[in-house]
Protein backbone atom coordinates (compact mmCIF):
# COMPACT_ATOMS: atom_id res chain seq x y z
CA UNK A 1 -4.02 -106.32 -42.89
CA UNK A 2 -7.66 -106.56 -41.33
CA UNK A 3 -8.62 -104.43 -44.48
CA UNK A 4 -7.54 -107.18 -46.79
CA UNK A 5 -9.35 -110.13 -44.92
CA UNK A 6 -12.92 -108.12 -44.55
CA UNK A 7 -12.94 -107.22 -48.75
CA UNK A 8 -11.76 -111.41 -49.20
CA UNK A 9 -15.46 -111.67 -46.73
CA UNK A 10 -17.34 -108.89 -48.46
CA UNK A 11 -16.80 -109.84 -52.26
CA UNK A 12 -17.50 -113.86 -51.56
CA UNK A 13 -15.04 -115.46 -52.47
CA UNK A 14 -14.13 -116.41 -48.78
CA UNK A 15 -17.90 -117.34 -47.95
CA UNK A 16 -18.27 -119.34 -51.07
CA UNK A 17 -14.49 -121.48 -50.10
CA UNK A 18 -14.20 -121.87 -46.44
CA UNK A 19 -10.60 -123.10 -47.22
CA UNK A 20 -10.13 -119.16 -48.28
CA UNK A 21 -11.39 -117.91 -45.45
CA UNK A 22 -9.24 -119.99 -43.12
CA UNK A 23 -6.10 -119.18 -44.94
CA UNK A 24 -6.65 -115.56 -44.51
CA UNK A 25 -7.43 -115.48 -41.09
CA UNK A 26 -3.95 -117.55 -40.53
CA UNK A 27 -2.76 -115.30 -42.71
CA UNK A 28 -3.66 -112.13 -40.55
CA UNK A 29 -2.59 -113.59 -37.26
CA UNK A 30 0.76 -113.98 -38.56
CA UNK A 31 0.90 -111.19 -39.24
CA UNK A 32 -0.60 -109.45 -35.69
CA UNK A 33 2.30 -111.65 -34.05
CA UNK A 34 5.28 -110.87 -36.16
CA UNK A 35 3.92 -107.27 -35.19
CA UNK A 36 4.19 -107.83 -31.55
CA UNK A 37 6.95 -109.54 -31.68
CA UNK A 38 8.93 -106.99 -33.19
CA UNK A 39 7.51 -104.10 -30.47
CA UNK A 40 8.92 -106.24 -27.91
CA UNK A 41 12.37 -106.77 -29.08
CA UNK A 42 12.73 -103.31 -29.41
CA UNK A 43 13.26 -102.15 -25.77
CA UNK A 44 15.71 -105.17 -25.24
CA UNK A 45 17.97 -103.84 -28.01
CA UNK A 46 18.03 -100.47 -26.46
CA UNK A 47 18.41 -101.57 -22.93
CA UNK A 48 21.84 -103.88 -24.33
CA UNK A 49 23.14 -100.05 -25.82
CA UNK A 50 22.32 -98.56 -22.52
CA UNK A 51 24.77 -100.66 -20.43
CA UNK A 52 27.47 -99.62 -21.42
CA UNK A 53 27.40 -96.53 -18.51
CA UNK A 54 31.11 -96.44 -17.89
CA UNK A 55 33.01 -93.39 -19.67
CA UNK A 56 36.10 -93.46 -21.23
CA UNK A 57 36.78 -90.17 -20.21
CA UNK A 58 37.11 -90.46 -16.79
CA UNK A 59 38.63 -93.12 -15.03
CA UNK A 60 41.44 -94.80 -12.96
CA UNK A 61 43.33 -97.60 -13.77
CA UNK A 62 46.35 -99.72 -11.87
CA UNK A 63 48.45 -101.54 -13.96
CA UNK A 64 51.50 -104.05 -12.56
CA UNK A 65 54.61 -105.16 -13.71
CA UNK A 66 55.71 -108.52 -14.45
CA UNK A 67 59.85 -109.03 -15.65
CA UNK A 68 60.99 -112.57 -17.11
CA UNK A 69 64.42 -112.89 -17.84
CA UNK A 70 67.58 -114.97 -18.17
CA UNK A 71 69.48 -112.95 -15.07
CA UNK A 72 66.88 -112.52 -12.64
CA UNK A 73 63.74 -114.18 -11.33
CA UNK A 74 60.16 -113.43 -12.13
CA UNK A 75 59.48 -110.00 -10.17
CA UNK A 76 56.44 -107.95 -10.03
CA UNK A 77 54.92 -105.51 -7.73
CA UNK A 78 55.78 -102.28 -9.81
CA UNK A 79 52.94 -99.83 -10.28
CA UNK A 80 51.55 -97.39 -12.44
CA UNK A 81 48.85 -95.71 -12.00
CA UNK A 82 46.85 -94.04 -15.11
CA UNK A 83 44.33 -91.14 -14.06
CA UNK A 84 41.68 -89.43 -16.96
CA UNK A 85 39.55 -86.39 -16.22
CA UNK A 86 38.36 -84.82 -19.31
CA UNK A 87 41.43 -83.42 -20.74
CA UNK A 88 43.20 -84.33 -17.87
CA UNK A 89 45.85 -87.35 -17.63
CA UNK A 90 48.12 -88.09 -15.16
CA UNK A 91 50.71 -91.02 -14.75
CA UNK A 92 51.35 -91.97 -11.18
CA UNK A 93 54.57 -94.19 -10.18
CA UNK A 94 54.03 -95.05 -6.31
CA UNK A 95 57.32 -96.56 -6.09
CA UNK A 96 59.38 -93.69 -7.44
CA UNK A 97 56.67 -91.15 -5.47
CA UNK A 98 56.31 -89.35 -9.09
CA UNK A 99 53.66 -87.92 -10.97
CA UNK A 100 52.86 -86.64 -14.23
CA UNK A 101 50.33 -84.61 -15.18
CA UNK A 102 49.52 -83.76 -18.60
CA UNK A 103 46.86 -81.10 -19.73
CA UNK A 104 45.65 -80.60 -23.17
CA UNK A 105 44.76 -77.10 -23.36
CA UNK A 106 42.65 -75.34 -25.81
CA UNK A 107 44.79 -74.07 -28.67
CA UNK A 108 45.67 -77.92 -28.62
CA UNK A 109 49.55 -77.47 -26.71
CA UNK A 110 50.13 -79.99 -24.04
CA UNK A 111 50.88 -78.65 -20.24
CA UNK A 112 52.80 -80.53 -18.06
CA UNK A 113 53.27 -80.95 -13.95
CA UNK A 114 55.46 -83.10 -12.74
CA UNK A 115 54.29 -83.97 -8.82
CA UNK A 116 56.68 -84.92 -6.46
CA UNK A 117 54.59 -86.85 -3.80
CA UNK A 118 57.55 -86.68 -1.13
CA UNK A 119 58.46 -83.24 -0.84
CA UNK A 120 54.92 -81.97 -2.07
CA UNK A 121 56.50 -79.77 -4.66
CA UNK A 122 55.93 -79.38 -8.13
CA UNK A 123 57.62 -78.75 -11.69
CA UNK A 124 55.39 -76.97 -14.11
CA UNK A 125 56.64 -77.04 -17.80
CA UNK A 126 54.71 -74.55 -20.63
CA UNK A 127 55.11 -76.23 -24.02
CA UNK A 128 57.94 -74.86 -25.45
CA UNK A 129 59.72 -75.95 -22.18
CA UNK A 130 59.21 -79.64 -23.23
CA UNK A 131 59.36 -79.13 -27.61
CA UNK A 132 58.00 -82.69 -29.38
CA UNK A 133 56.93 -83.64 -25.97
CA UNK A 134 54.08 -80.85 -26.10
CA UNK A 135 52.72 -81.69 -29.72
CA UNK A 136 49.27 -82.03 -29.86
CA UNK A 137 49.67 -85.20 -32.09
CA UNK A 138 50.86 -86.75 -28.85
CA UNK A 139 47.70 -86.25 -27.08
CA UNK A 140 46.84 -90.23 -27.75
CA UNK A 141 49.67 -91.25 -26.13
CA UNK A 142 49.04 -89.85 -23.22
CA UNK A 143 45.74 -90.35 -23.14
CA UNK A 144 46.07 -94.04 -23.85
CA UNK A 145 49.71 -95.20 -23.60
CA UNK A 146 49.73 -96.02 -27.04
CA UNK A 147 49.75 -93.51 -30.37
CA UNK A 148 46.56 -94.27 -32.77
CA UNK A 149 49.78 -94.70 -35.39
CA UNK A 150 50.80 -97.29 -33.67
CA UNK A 151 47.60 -99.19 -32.86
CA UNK A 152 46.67 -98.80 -36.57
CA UNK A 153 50.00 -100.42 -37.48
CA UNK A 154 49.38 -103.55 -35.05
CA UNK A 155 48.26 -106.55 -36.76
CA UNK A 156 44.96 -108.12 -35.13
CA UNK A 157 45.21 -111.69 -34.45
CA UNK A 158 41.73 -111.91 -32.36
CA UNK A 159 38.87 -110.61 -30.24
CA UNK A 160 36.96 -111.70 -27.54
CA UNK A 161 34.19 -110.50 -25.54
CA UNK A 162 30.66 -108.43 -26.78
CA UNK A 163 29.00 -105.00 -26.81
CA UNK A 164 30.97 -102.92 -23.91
CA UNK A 165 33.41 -105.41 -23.22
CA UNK A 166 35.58 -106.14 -26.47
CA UNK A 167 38.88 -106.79 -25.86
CA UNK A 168 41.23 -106.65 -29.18
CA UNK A 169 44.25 -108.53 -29.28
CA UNK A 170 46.93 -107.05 -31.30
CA UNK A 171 50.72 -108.11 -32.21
CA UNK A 172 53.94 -106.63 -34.02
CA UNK A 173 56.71 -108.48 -34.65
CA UNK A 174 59.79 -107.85 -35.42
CA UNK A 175 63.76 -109.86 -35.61
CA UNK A 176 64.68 -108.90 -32.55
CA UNK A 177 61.46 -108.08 -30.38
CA UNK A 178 57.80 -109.52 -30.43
CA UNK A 179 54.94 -107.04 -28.75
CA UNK A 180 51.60 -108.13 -27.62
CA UNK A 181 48.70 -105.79 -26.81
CA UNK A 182 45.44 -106.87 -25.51
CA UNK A 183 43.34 -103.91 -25.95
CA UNK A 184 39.76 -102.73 -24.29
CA UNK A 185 38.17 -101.27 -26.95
CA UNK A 186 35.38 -99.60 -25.33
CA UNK A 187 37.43 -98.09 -22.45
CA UNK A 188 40.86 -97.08 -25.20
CA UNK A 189 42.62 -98.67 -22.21
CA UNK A 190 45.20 -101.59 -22.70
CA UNK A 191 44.63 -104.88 -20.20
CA UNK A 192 47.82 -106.46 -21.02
CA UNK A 193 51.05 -105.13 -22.50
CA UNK A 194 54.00 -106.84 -23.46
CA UNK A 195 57.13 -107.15 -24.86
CA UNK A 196 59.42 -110.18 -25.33
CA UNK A 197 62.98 -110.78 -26.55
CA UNK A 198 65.66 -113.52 -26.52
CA UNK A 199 66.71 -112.32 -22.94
CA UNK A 200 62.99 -112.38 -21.53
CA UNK A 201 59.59 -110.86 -21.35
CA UNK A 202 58.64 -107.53 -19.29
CA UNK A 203 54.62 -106.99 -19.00
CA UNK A 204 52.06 -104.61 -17.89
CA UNK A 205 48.64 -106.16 -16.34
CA UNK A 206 45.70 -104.15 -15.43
CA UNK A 207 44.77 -104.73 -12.22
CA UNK A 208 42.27 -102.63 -10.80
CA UNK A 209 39.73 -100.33 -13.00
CA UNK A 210 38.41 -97.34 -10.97
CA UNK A 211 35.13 -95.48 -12.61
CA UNK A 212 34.00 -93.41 -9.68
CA UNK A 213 34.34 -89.92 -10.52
CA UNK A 214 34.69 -89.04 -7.36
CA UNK A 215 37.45 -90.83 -6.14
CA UNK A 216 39.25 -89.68 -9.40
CA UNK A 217 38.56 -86.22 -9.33
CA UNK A 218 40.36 -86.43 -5.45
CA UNK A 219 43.17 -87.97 -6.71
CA UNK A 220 44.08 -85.09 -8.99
CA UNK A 221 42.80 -82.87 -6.41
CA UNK A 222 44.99 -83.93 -3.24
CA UNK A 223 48.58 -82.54 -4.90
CA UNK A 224 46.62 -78.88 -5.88
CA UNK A 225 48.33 -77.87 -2.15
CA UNK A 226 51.51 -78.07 -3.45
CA UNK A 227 54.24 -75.53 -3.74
CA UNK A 228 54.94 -75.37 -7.50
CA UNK A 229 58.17 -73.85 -9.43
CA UNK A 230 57.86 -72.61 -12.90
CA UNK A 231 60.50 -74.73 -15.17
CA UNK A 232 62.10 -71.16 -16.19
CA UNK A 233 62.69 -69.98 -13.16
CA UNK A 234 64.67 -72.67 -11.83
CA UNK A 235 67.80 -71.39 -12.64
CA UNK A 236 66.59 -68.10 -10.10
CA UNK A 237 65.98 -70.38 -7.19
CA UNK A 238 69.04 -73.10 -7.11
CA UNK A 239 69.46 -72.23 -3.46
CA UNK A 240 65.99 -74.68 -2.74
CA UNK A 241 67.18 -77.37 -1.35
CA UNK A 242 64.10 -79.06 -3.17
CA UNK A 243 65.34 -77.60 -6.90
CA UNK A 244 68.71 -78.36 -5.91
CA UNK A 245 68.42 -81.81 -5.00
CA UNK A 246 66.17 -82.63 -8.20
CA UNK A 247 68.97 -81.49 -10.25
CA UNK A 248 71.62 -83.18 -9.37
CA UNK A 249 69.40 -86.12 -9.60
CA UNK A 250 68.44 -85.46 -13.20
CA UNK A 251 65.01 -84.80 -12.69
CA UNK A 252 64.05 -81.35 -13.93
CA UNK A 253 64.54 -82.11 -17.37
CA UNK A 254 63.69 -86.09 -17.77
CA UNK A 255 60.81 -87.80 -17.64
CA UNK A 256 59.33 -91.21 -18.08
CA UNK A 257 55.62 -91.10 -19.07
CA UNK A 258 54.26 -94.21 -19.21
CA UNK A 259 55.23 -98.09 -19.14
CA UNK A 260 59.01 -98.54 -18.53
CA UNK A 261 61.31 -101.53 -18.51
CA UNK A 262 63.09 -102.86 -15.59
CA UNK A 263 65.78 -100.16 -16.05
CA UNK A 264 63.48 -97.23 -15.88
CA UNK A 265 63.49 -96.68 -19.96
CA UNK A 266 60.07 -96.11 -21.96
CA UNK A 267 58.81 -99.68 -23.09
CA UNK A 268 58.32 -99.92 -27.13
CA UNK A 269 55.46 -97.91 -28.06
CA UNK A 270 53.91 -96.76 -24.76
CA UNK A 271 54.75 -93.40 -23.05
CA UNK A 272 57.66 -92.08 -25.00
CA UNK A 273 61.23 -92.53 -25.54
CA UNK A 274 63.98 -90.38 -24.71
């Protein structure tokens, strides 16, 4: 750029027309600005990218429950808790004292643990224990409460939010049901969930978002002291009272991963259905 002005200078024509000579030199500071200019956007661009410091991959989150209908009143205070640690996930119901814990192992098979918080006992299941359950096409499900499939199949009726903090609102209708997502795309994580029907509306709300890795890793950590039973040898050890008592109750073989309706059944599209 300098270059240009000095030969303009050197060959005359900007001595002979001083009107030459001060177009060039405006000419050349333009240029030196748009130059700095540019250097110093570049770090603020990079510095945007680098906030978003929160993984996907491991993190807590509390979700509530919310039930509209035309035979009961607005409740809420049901909770479930969703845990990730790598290719750890596991579903916590407080109110039932339940957990399930879901590993993805490395020939792609899902593992899972059912925790029972009360008795500190566990249920461990190997894959063909569970059949469809343990297909490693379910692994978004789990993962996220809702199958990619399904999410691709969701129209999108909006966004809101920038950078790190998109959140993706998402609907599918049908006769008799309408379902509403509103989705965090950077965290794969849903913030509201619901479904609604001519009797009434049941929801899902994220309350609380936990991204300290060490209060996650602790909460899969703090059932690890629990006596566990492998699923085929229950039929060996029906005199625990423990084994015995889950089933008559129906819990040794069922399961609800995810959200659930008032009833206890797998909501449309998250978890699974029985």
């Amino acid at each position: 750029m300098m270059t240009d002005t000095v030969s303009l200078l050197a060959n005359g024509k900007a001595a002979n027309d001083p009107f030459a000579a001060i177009l060039s030199f405006i000419s050349f500071l333009c240029r030196c600005i748009s130059v700095v200019l540019l250097m110093t956007l570049v770090p603020i661009t990079v510095q945007a990218k680098a906030s978003c410091d929160s993984s996907p991959d491991v993190l807590g989150a509390r979700f509530e429950q919310t039930v509209v209908n035309d035979k009961t009143a607005t409740t809420s205070g049901r909770t479930m808790e969703l845990w990730r640690d790598g290719n750890r996930v596991m579903f916590v119901y407080p109110d039932r004292g339940i957990a399930e814990q879901w590993e993805h192992a490395g020939n792609g098979a899902l593992h899972l643990t059912t925790w029972f918080d009360k008795d500190q006992h566990g249920i461990e299941y190997m894959p063909e224990d569970i059949g469809s359950r343990s297909d490693a096409k379910r692994w978004s499900e789990k993962w996220q409460l809702f199958p990619d499939s399904l999410l691709q199949k969701m129209q999108v009726i909006g966004e809101s939010g920038h950078d790190c903090k998109v959140t993706r609102k998402l609907m599918k209708a049908s006769p008799d049901r309408t379902v509403k997502l509103e989705w965090l795309v950077a965290m794969q994580l849903p913030e509201n969930y619901s479904v609604s029907t001519k009797n009434g509306t049941e929801s899902w709300t994220l309350k609380e978002l936990v991204t300290d890795q060490k209060n996650i890793r602790q909460t899969f950590d703090q059932r690890s002291h629990y006596k566990t039973t492998d699923y085929i040898d229950i039929g060996d050890n029906e005199d625990d009272p423990f084994l015995r008592k889950m089933i008559h109750l129906g819990f040794v073989s069922h399961h609800a991963s995810g959200f659930y309706d008032s009833d206890g059944h797998a909501l449309e599209g998250s978890g699974h259905a029985h």
